[in-house]
N, C-alpha and C. Protein backbone atom coordinates (compact mmCIF):
# COMPACT_ATOMS: atom_id res chain seq x y z
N UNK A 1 -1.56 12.79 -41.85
CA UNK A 1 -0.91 13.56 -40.80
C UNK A 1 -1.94 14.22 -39.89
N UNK A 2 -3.32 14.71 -40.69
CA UNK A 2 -3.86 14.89 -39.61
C UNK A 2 -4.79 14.05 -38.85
N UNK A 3 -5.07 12.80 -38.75
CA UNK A 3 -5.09 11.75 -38.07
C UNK A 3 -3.98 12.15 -36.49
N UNK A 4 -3.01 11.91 -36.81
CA UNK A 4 -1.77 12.13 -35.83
C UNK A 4 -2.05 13.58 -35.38
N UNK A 5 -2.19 14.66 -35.97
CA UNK A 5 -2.35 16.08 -35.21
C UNK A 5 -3.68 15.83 -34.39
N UNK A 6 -4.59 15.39 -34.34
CA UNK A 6 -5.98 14.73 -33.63
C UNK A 6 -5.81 14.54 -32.62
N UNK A 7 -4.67 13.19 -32.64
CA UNK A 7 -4.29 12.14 -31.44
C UNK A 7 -3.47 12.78 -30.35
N UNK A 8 -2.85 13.98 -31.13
CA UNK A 8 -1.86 14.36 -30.35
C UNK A 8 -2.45 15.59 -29.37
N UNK A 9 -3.75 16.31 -29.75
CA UNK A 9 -4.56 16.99 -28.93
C UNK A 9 -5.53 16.22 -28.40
N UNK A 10 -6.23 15.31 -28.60
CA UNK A 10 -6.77 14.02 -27.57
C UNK A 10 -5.80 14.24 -26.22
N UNK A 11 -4.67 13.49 -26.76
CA UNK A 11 -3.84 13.35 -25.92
C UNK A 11 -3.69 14.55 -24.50
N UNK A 12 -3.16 15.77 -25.51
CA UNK A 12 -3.25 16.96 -24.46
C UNK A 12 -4.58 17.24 -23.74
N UNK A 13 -5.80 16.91 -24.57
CA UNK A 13 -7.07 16.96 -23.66
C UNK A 13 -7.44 16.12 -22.42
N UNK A 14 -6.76 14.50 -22.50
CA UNK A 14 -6.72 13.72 -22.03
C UNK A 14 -5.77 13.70 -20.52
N UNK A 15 -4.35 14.16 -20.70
CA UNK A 15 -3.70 15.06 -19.73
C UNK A 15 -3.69 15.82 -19.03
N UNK A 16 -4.84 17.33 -19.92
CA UNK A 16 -5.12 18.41 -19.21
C UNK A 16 -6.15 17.62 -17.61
N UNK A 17 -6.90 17.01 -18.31
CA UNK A 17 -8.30 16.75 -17.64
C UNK A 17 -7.24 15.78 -16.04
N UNK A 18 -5.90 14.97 -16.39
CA UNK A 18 -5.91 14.08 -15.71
C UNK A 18 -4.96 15.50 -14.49
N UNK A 19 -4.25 16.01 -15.03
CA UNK A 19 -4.12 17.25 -14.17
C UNK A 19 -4.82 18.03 -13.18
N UNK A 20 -5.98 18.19 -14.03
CA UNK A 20 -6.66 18.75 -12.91
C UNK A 20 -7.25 17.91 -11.84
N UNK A 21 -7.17 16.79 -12.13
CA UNK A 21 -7.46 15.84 -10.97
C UNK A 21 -6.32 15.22 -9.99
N UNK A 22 -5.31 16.23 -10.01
CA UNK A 22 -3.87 15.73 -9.54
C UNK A 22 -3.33 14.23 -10.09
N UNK A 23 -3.43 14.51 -11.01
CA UNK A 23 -2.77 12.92 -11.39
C UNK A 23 -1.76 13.45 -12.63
N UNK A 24 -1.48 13.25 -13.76
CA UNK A 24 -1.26 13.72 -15.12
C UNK A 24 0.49 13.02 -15.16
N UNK A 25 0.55 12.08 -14.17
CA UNK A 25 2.45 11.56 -14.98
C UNK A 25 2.27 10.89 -15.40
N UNK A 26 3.46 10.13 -16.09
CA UNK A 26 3.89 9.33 -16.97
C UNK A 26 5.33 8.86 -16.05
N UNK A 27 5.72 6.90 -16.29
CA UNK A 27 6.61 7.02 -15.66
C UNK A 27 7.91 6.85 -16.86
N UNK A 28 9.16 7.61 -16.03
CA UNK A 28 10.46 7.95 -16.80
C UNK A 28 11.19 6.89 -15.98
N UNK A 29 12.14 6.84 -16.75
CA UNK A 29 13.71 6.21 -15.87
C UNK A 29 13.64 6.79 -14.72
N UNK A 30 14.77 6.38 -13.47
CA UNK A 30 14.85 6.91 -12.32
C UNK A 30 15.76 8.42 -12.54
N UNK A 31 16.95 7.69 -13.44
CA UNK A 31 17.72 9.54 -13.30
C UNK A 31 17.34 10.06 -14.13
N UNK A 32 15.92 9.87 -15.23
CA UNK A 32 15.38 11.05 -15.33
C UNK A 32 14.63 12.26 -14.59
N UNK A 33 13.50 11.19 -13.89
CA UNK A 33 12.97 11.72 -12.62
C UNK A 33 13.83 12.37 -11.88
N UNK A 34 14.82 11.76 -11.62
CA UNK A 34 15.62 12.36 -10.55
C UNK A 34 16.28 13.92 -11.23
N UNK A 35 16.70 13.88 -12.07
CA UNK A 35 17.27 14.88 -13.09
C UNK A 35 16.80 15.98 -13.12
N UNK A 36 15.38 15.41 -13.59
CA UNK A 36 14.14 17.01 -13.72
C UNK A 36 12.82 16.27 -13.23
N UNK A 37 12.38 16.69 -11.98
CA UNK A 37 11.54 16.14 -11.43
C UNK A 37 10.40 16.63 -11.95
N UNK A 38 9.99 17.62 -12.92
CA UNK A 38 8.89 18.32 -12.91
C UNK A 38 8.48 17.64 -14.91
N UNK A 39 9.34 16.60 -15.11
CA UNK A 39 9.93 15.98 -16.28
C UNK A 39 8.26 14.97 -16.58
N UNK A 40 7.57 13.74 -15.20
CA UNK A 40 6.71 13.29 -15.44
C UNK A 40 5.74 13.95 -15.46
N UNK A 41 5.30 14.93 -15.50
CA UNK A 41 3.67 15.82 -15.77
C UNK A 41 4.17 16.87 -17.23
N UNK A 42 5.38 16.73 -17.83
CA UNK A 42 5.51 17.92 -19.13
C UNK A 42 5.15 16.45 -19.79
N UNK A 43 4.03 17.86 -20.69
CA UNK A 43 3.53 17.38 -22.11
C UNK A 43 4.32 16.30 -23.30
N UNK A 44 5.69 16.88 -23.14
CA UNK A 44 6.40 16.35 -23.86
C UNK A 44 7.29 14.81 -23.67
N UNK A 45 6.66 14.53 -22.65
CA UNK A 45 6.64 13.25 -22.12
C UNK A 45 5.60 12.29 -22.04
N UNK A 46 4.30 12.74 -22.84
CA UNK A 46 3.53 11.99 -22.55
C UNK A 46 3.48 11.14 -23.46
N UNK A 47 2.79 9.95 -23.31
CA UNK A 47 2.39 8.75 -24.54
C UNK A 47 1.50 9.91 -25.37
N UNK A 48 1.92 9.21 -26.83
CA UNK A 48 0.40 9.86 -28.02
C UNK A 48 -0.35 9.30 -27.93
N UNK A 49 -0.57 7.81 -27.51
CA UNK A 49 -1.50 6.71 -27.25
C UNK A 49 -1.60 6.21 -25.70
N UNK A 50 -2.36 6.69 -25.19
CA UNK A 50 -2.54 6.87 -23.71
C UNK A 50 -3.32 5.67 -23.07
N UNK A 51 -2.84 4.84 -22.30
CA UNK A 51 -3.88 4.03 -22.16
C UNK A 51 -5.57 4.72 -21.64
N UNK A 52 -6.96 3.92 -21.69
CA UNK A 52 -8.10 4.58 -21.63
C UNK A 52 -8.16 4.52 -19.83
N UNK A 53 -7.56 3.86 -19.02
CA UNK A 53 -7.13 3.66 -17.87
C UNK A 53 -6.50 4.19 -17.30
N UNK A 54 -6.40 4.95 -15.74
CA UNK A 54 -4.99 4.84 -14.52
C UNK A 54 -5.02 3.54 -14.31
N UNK A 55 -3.65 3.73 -13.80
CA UNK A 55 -3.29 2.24 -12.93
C UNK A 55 -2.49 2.59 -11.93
N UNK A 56 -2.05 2.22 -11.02
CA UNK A 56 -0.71 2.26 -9.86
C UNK A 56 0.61 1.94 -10.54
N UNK A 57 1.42 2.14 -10.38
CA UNK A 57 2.71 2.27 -10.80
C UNK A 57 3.35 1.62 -9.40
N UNK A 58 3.87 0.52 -10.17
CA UNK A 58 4.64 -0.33 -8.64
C UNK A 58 5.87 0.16 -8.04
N UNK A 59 6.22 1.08 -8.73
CA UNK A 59 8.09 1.63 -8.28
C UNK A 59 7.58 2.98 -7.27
N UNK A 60 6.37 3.59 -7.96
CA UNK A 60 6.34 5.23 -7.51
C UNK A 60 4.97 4.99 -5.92
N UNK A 61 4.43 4.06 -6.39
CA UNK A 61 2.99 3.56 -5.68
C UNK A 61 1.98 4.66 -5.95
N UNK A 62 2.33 5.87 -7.12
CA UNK A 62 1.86 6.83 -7.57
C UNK A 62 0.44 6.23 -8.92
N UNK A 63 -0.68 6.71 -8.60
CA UNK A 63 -1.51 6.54 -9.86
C UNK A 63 -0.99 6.91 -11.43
N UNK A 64 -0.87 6.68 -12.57
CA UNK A 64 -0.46 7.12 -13.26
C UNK A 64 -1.07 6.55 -14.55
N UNK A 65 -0.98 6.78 -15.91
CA UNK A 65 -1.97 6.99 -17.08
C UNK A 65 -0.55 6.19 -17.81
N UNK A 66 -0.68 5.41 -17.81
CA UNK A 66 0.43 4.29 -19.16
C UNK A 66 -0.28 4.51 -20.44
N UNK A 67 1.33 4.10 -21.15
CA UNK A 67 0.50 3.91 -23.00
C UNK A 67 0.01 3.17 -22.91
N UNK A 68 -0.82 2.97 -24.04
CA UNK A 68 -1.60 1.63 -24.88
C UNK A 68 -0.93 0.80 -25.06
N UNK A 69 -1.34 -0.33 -24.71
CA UNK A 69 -0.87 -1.51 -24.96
C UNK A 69 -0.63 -1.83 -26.28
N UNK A 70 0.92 -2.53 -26.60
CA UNK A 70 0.73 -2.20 -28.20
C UNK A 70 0.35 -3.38 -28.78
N UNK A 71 -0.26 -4.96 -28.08
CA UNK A 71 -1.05 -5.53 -28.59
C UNK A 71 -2.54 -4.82 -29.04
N UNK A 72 -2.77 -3.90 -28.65
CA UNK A 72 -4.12 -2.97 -29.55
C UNK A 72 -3.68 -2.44 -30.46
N UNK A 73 -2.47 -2.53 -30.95
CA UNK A 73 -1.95 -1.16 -32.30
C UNK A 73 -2.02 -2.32 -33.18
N UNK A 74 -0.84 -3.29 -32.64
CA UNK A 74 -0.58 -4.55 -33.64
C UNK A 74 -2.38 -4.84 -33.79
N UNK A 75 -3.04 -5.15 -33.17
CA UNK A 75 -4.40 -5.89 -33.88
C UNK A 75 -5.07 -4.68 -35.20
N UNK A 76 -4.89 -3.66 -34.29
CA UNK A 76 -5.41 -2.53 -35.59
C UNK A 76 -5.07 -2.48 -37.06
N UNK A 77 -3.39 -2.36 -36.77
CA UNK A 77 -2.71 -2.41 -37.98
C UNK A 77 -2.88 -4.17 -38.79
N UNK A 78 -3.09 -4.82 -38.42
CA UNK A 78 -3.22 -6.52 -38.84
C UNK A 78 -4.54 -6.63 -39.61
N UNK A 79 -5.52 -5.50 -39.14
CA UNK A 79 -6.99 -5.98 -39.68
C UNK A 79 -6.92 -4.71 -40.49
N UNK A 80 -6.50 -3.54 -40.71
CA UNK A 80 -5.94 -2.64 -41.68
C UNK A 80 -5.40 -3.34 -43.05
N UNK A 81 -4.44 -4.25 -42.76
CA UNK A 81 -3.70 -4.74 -43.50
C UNK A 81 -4.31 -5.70 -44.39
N UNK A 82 -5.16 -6.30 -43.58
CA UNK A 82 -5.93 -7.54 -43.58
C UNK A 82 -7.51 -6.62 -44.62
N UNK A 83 -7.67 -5.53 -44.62
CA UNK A 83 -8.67 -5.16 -44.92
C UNK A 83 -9.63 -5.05 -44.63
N UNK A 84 -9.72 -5.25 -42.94
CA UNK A 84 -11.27 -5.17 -41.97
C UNK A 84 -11.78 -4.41 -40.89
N UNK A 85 -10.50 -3.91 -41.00
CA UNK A 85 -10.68 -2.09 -40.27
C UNK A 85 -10.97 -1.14 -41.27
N UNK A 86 -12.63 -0.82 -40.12
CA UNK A 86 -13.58 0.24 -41.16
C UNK A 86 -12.40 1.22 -40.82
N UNK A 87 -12.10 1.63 -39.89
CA UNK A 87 -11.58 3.26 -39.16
C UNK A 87 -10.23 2.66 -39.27
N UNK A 88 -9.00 3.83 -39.20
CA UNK A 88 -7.50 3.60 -39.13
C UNK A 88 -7.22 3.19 -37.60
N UNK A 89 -6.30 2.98 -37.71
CA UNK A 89 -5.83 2.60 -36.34
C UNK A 89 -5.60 3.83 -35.45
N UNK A 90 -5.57 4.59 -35.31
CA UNK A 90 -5.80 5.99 -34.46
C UNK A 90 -7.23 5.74 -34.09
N UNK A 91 -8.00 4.80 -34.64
CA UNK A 91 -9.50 5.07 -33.94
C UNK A 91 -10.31 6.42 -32.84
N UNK A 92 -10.65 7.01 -34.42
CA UNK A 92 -11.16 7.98 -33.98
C UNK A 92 -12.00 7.84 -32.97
N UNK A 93 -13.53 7.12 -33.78
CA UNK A 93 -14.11 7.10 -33.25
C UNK A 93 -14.35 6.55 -31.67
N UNK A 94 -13.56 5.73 -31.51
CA UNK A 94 -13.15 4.90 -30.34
C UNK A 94 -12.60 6.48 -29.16
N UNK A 95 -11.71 7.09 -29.46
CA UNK A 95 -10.99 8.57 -28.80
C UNK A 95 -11.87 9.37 -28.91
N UNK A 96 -13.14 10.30 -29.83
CA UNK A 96 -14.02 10.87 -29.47
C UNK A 96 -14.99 10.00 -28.33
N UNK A 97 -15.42 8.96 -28.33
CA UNK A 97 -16.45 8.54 -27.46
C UNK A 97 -15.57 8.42 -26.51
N UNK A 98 -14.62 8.44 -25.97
CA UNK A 98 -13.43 8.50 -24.75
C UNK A 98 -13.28 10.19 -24.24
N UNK A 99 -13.29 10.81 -25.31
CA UNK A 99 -13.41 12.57 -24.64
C UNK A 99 -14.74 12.14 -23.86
N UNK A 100 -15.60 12.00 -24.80
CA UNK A 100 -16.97 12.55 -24.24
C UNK A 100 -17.32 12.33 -23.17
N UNK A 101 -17.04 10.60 -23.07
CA UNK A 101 -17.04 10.08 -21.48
C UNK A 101 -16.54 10.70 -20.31
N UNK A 102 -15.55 11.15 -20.44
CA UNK A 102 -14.67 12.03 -18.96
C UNK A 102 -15.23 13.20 -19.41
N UNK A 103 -16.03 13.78 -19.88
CA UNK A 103 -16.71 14.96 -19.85
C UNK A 103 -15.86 16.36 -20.72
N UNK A 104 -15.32 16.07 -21.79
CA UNK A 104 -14.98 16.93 -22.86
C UNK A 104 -16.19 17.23 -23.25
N UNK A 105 -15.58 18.59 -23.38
CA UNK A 105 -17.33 19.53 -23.89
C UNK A 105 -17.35 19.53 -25.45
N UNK A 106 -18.42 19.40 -25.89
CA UNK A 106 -18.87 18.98 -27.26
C UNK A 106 -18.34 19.97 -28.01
N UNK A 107 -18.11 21.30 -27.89
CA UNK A 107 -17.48 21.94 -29.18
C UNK A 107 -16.08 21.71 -29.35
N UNK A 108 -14.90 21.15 -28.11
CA UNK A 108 -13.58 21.06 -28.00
C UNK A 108 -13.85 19.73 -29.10
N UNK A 109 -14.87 18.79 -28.64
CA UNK A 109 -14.53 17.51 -29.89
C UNK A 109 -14.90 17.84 -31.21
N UNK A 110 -15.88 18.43 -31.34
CA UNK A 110 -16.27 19.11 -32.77
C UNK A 110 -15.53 19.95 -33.44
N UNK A 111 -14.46 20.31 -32.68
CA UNK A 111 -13.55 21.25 -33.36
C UNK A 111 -12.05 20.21 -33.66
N UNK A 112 -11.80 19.36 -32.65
CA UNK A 112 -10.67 18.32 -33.25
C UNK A 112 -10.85 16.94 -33.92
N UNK A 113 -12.77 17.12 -34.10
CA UNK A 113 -12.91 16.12 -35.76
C UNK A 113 -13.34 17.44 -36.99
N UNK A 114 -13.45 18.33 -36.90
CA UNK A 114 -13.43 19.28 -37.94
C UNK A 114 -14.86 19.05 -38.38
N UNK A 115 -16.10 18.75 -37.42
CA UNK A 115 -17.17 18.85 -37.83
C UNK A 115 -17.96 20.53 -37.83
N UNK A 116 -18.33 20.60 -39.37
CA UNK A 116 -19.08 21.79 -39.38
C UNK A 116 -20.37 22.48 -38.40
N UNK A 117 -21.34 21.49 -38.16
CA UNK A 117 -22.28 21.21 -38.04
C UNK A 117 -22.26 20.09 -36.31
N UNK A 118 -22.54 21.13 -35.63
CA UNK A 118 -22.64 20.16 -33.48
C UNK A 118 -23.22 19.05 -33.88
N UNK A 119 -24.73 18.98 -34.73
CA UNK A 119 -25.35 17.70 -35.24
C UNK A 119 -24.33 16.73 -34.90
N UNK A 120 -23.80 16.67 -35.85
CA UNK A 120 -22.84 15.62 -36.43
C UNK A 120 -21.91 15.12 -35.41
N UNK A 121 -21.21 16.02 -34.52
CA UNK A 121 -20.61 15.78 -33.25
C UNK A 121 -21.83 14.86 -32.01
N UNK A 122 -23.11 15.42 -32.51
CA UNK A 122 -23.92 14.84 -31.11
C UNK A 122 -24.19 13.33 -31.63
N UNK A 123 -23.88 12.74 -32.54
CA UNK A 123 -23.63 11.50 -33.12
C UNK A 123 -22.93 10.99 -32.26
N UNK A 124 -22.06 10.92 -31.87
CA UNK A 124 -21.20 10.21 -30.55
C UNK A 124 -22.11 10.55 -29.02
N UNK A 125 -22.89 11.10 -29.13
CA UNK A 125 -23.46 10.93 -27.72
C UNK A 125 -24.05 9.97 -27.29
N UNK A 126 -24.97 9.20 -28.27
CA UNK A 126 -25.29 8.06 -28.50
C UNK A 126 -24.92 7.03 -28.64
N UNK A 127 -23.78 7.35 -28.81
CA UNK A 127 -22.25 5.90 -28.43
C UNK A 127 -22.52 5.94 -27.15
N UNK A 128 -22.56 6.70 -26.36
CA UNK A 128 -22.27 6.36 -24.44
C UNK A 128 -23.87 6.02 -24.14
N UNK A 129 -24.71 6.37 -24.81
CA UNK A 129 -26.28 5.77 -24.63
C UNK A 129 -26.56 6.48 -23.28
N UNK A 130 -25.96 8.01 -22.97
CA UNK A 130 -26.36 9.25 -22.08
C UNK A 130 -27.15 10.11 -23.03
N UNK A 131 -27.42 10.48 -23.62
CA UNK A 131 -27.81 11.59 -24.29
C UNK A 131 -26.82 12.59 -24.60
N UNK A 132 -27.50 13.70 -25.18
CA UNK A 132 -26.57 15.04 -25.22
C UNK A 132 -26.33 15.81 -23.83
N UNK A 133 -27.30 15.36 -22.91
CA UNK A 133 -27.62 16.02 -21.23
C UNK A 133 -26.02 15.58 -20.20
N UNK A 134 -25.72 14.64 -21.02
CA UNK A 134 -24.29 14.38 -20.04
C UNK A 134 -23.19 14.85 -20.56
N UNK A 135 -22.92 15.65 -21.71
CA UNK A 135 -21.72 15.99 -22.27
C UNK A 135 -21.61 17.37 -22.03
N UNK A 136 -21.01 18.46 -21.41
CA UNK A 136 -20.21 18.97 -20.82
C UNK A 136 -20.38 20.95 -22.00
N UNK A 137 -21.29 21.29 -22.11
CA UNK A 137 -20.88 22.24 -22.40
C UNK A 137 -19.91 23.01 -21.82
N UNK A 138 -19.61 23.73 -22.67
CA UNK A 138 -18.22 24.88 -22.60
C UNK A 138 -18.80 25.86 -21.71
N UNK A 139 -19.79 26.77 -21.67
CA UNK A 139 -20.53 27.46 -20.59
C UNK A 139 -20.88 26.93 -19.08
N UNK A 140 -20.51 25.35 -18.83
CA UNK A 140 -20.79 24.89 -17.81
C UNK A 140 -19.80 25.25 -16.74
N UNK A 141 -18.73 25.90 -17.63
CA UNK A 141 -17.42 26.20 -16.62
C UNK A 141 -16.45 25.05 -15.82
């Protein structure tokens, strides 16, 4: 379960960030939209599995953040099953090196993998092959 409590603040980190860049919907039915217009930017509408992409949205011509494709879940869960997935299918590690990239500051990820020790968090910096110099302290404002 907490795998899923992880994904589900990824997620909100992933949102917050697309917000502040005026973007952050998701698309709904039409008479939902129409219903409660303020419906595609609440939280509670968003995918838990976000695609790592915007794309255009052909109905709205609006940019917008789709789920994951669920040919990536099915392959996860198949090699899970199969016994060749090191990591679960929530792929952590895959979603921390995705904060880091759009510039999540290293203690927000160190605190939603429950690492004691920043060390251990600056382990993923070296996934993006930037250093620690491109990841985003919290004092940077």
């Amino acid at each position: 379960m907490s795998d899923l409590r992880s994904q589900i603040e990824i997620t909100r980190l992933i949102r917050n960030k697309d917000l502040r860049e005026g973007l952050g919907e998701v698309s709904l039915s039409f008479a939902l939209a129409q219903k409660n217009p303020s419906a595609p930017k609440e939280f509670s509408w968003q995918y838990v599995f976000p695609s790592m992409n915007r794309s255009g949205d052909s109905v709205s011509k609006r940019t917008k953040r789709h789920h994951l494709d669920v040919t990536v879940v099915q392959k996860a869960v198949r090699q899970a099953v199969l016994g060749q997935a090191c990591i679960s299918p929530f792929q952590p590690t895959h979603s921390t090196t995705l904060l880091l990239h759009n510039g999540c500051d290293i203690r927000t990820v160190q605190e939603l993998l429950g690492h004691k020790d920043e060390k251990t968090t600056m382990i993923y910096t070296h996934v993006l092959q930037r250093g620690a110099g491109a990841v985003k302290s919290p004092l940077d404002g």
